[in-house]
C-alpha atoms as a PDB file:
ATOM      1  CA  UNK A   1      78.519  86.153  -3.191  1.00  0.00           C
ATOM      2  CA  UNK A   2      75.176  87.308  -2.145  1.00  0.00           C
ATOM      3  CA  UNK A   3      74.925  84.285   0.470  1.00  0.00           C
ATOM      4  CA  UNK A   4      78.290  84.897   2.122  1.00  0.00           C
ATOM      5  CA  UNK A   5      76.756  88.665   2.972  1.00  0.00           C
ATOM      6  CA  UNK A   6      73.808  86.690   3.964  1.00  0.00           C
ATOM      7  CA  UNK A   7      75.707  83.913   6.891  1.00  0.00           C
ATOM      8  CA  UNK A   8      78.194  87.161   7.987  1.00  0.00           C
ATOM      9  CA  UNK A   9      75.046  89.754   8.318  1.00  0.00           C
ATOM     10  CA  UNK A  10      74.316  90.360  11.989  1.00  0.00           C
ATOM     11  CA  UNK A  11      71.171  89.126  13.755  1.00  0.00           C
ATOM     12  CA  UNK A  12      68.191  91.300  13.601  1.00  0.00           C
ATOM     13  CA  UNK A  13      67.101  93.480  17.114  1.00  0.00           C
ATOM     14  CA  UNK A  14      64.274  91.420  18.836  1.00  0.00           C
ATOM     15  CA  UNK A  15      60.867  92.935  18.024  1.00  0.00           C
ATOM     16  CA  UNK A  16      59.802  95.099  21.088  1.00  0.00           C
ATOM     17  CA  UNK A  17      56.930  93.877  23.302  1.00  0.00           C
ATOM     18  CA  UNK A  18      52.983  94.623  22.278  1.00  0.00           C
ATOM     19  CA  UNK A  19      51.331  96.908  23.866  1.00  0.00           C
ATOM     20  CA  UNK A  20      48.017  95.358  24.837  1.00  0.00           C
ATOM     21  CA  UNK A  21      45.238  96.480  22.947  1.00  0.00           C
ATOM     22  CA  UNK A  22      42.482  98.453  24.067  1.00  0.00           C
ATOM     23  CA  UNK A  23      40.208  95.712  22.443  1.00  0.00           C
ATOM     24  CA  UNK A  24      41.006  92.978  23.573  1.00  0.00           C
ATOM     25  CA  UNK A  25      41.314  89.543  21.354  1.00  0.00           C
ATOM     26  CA  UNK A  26      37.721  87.657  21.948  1.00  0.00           C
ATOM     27  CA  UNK A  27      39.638  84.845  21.165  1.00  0.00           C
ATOM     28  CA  UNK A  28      42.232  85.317  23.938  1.00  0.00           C
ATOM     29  CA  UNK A  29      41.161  83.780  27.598  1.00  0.00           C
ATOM     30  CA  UNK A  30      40.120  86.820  29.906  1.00  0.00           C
ATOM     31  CA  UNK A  31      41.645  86.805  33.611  1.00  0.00           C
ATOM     32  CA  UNK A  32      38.979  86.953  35.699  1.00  0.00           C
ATOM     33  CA  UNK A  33      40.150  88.509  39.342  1.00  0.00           C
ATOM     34  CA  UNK A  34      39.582  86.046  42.196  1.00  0.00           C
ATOM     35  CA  UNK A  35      37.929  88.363  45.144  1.00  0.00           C
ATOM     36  CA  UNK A  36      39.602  88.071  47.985  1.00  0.00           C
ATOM     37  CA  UNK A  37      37.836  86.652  51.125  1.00  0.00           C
ATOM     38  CA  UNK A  38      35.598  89.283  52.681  1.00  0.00           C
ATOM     39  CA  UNK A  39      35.799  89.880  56.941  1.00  0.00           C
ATOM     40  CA  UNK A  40      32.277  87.758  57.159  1.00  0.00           C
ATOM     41  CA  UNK A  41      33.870  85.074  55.294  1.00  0.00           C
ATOM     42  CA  UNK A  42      36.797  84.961  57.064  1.00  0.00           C
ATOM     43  CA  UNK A  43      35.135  85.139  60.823  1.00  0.00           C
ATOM     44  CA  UNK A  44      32.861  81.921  59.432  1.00  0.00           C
ATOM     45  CA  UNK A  45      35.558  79.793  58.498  1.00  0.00           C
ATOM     46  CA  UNK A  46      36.714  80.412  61.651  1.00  0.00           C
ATOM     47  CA  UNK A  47      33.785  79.963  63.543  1.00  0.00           C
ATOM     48  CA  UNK A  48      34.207  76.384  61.988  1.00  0.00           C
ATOM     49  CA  UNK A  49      37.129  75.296  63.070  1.00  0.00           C
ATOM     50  CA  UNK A  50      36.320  76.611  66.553  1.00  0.00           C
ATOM     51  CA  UNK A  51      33.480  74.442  66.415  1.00  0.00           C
ATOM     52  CA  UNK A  52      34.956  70.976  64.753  1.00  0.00           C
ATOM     53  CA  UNK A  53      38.251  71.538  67.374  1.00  0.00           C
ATOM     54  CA  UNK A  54      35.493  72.111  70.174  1.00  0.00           C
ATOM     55  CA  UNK A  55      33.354  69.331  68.945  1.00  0.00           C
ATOM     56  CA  UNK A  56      36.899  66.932  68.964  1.00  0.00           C
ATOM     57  CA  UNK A  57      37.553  68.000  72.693  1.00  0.00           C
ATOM     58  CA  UNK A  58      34.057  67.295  73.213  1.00  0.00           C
ATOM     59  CA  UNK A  59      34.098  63.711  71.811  1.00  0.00           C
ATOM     60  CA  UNK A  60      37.373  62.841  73.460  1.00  0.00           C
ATOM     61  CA  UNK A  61      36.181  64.085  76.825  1.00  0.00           C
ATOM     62  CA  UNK A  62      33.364  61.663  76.699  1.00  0.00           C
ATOM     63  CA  UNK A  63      35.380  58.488  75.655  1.00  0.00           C
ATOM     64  CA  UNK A  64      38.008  59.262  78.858  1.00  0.00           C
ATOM     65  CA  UNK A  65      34.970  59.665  80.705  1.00  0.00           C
ATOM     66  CA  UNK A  66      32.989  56.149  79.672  1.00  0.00           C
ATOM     67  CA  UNK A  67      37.237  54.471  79.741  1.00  0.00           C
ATOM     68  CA  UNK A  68      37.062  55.629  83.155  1.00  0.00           C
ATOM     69  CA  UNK A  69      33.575  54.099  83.883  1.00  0.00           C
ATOM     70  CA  UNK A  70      34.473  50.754  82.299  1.00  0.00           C
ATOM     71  CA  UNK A  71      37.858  50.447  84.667  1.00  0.00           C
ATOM     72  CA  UNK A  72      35.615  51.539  87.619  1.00  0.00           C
ATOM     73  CA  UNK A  73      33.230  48.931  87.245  1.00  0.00           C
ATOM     74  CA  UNK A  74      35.890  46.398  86.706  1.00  0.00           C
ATOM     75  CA  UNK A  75      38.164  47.184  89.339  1.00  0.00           C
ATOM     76  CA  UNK A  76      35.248  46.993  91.504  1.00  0.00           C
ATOM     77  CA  UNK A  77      33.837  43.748  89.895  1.00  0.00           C
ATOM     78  CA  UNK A  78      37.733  42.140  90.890  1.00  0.00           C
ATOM     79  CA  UNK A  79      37.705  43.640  93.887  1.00  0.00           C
ATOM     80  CA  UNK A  80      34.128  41.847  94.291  1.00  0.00           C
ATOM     81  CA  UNK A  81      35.658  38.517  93.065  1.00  0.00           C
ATOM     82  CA  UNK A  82      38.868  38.621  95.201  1.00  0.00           C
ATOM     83  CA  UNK A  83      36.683  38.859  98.501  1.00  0.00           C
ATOM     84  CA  UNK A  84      34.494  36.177  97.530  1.00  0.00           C
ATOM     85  CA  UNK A  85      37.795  33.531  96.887  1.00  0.00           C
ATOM     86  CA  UNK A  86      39.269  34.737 100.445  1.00  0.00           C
ATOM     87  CA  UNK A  87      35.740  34.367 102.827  1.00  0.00           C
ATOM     88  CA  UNK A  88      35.320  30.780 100.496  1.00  0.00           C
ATOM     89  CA  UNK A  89      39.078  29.962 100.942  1.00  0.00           C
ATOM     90  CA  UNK A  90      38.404  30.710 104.678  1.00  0.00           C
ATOM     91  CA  UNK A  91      35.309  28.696 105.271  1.00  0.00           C
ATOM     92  CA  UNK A  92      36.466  25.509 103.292  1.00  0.00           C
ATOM     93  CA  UNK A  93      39.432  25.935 106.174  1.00  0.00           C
ATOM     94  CA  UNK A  94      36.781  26.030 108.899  1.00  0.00           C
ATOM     95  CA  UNK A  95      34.774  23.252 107.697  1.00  0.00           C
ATOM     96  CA  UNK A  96      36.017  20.416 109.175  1.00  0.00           C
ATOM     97  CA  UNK A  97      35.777  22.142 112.865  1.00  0.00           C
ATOM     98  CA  UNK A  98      32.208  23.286 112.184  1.00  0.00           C
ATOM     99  CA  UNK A  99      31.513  19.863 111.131  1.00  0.00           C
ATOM    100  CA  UNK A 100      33.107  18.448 114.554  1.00  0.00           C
ATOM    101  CA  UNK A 101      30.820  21.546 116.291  1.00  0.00           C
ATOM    102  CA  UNK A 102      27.915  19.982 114.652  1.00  0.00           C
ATOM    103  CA  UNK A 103      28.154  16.748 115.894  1.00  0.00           C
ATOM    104  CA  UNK A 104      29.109  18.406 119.543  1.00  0.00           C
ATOM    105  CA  UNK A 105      25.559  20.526 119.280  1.00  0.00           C
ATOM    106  CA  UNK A 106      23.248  17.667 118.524  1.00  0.00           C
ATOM    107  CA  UNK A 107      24.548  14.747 120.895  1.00  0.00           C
ATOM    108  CA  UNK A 108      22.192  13.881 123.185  1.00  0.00           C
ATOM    109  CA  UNK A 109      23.106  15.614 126.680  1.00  0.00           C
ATOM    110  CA  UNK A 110      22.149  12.192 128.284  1.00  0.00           C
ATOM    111  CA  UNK A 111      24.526  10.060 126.510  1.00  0.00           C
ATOM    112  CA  UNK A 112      27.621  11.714 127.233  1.00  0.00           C
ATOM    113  CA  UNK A 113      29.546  12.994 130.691  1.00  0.00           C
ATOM    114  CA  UNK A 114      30.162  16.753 130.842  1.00  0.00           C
ATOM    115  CA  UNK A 115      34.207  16.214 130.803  1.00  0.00           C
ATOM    116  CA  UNK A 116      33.732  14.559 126.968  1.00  0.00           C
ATOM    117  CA  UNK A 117      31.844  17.448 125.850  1.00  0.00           C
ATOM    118  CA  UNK A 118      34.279  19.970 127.505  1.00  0.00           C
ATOM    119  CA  UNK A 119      37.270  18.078 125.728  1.00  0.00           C
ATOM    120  CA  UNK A 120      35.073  17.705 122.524  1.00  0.00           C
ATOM    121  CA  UNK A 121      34.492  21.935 122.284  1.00  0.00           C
ATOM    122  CA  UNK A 122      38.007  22.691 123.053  1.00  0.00           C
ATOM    123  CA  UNK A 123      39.110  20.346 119.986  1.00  0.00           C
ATOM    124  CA  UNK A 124      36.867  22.129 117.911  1.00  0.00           C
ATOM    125  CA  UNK A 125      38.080  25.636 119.105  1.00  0.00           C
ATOM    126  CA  UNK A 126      41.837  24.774 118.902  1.00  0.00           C
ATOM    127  CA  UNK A 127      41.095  23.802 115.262  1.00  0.00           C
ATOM    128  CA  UNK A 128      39.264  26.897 114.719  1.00  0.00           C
ATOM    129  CA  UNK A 129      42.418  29.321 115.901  1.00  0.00           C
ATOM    130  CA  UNK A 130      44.728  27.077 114.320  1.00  0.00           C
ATOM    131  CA  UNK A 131      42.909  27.906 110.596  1.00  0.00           C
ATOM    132  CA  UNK A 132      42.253  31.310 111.783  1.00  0.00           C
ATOM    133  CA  UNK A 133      46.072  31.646 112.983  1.00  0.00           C
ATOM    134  CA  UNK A 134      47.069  30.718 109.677  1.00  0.00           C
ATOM    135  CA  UNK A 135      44.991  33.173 107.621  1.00  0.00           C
ATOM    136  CA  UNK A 136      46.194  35.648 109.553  1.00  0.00           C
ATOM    137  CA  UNK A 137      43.802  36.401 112.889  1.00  0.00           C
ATOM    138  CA  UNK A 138      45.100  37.278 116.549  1.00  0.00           C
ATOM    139  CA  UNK A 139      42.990  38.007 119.243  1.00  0.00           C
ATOM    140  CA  UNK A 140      43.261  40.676 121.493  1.00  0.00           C
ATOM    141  CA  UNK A 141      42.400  39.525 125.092  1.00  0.00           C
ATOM    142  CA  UNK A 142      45.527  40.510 127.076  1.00  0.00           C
ATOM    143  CA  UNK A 143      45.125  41.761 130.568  1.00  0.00           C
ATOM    144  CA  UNK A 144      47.928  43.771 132.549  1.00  0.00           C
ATOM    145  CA  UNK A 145      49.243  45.513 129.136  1.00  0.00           C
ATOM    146  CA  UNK A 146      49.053  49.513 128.433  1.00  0.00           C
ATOM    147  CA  UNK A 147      45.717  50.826 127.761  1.00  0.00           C
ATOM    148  CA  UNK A 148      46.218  51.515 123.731  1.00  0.00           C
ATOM    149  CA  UNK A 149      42.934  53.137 122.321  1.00  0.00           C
ATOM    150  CA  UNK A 150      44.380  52.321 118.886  1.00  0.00           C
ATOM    151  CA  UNK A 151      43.055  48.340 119.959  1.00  0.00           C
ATOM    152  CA  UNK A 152      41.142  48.835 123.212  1.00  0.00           C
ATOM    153  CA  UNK A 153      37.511  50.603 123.939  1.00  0.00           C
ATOM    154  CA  UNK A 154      37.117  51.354 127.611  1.00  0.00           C
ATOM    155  CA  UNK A 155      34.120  50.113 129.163  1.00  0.00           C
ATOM    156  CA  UNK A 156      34.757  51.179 132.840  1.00  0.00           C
ATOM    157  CA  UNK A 157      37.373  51.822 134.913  1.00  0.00           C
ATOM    158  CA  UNK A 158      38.704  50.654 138.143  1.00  0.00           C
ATOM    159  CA  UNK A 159      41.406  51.665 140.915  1.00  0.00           C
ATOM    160  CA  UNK A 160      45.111  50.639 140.660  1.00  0.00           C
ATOM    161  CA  UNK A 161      46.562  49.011 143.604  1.00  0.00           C
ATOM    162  CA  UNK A 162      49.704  50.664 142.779  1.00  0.00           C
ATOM    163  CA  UNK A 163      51.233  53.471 140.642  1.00  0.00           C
ATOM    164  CA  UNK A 164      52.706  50.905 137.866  1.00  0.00           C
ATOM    165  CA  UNK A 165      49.397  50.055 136.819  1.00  0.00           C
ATOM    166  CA  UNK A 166      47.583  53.292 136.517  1.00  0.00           C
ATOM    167  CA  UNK A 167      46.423  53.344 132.733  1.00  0.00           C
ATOM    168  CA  UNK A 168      46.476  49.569 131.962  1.00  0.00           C
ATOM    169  CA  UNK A 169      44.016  46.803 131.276  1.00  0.00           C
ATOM    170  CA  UNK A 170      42.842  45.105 134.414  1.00  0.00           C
ATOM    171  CA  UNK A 171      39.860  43.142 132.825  1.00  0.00           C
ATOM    172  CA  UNK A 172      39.401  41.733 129.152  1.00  0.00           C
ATOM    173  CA  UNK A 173      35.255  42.203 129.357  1.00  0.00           C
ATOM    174  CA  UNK A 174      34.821  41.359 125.593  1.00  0.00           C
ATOM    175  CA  UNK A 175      38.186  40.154 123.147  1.00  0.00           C
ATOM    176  CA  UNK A 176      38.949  41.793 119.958  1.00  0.00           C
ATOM    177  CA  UNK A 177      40.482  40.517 116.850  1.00  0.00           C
ATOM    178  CA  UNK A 178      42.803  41.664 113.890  1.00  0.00           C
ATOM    179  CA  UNK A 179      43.964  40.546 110.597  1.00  0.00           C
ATOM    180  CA  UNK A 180      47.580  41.109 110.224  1.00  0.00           C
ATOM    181  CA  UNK A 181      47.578  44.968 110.402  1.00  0.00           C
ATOM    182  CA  UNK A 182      43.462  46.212 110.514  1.00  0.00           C
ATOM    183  CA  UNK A 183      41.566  45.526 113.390  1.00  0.00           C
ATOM    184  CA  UNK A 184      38.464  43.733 113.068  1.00  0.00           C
ATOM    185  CA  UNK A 185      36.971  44.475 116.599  1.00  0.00           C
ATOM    186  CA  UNK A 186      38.339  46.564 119.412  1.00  0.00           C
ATOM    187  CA  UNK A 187      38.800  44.310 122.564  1.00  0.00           C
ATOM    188  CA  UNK A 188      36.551  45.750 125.393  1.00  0.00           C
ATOM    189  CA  UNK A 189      38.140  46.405 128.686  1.00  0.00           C
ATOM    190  CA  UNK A 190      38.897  47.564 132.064  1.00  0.00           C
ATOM    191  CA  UNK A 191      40.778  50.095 132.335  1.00  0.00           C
ATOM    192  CA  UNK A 192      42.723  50.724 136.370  1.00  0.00           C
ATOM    193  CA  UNK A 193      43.875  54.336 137.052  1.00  0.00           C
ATOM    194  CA  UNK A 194      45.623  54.997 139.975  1.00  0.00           C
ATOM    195  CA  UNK A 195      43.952  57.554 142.609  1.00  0.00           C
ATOM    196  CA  UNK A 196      47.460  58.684 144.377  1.00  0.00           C
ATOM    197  CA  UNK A 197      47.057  57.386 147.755  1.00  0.00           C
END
């Protein structure tokens, strides 16, 4: 009887909360307050990352700079190498009329006739301009054309014998020469200007 009062009896209140005690436990852990980070702290920390951020930009700044030096000196280096294979392409074109020139220069003048040499040179200078042709070179030795300063230097100039002329080359004094689109040397000329009478 005294156990069925027992299971129907209803639960007991919770116990209320304890009010913490002016001495505390010593065995209970003490909170210790973390200070918080003063303003001298704060402005060092900072003054940190300013510097590690500055001393990043400062490192990357100086590899882009020595990248920069190492494609300089290589472009330069290939642009070295590339002129070196087009004057040696060039001359192993010309050799075989500088060897014919050769054996032109040292004949003796008394065993050949002044029409063999003359044929002899011009052989050697058509297979010049034919090598020179092909690697690109013209020469500029045209008389009776427009007077173009972009090609021509003026040496002197002379009267026109008529108005169509005035401002064009009469005379080729010295020829000039271009590679496909740069001039190499202006062609030196005469230039006729007409007076008006």
């Amino acid at each position: 009887m005294n156990n069925k009062r027992h299971a129907h009896s209803p639960p007991s209140p919770p116990s209320p909360p304890r009010a913490p005690s002016p001495d505390p436990d010593p065995r209970e852990p003490v909170p210790v307050p973390v200070p918080s980070s003063s303003p001298a702290a704060s402005a060092a920390s900072s003054s940190q990352e300013a510097g590690s951020e500055a001393d990043l930009w400062k490192d990357r700044h100086l590899r882009l700079a020595a990248e920069y030096d190492n494609f300089r000196k290589r472009t330069a280096k290939e642009r070295a190498e590339t002129w070196m294979r087009a004057q040696a392409e060039l001359i192993s074109r010309l050799a075989d009329a500088l060897d014919d020139l050769s054996r032109f220069a040292h004949i003796d003048p008394a065993e050949i006739d002044s029409k063999t040499l003359h044929d002899g040179v011009d052989l050697v200078e058509r297979k010049v301009w034919k090598e020179l042709e092909s690697a690109g070179v013209t020469r500029i030795d045209q008389a009776g054309v427009p007077f173009d300063p972009n090609i021509h230097e003026a040496v002197t100039t002379q009267p026109a014998a008529k108005p169509e002329q005035d401002h064009t080359v009469g005379q080729v004094v010295q020829s000039g020469y271009k590679i496909r689109d740069t001039l190499l040397r202006p062609a030196r000329v005469v230039v006729l200007t007409w007076q008006g009478h």
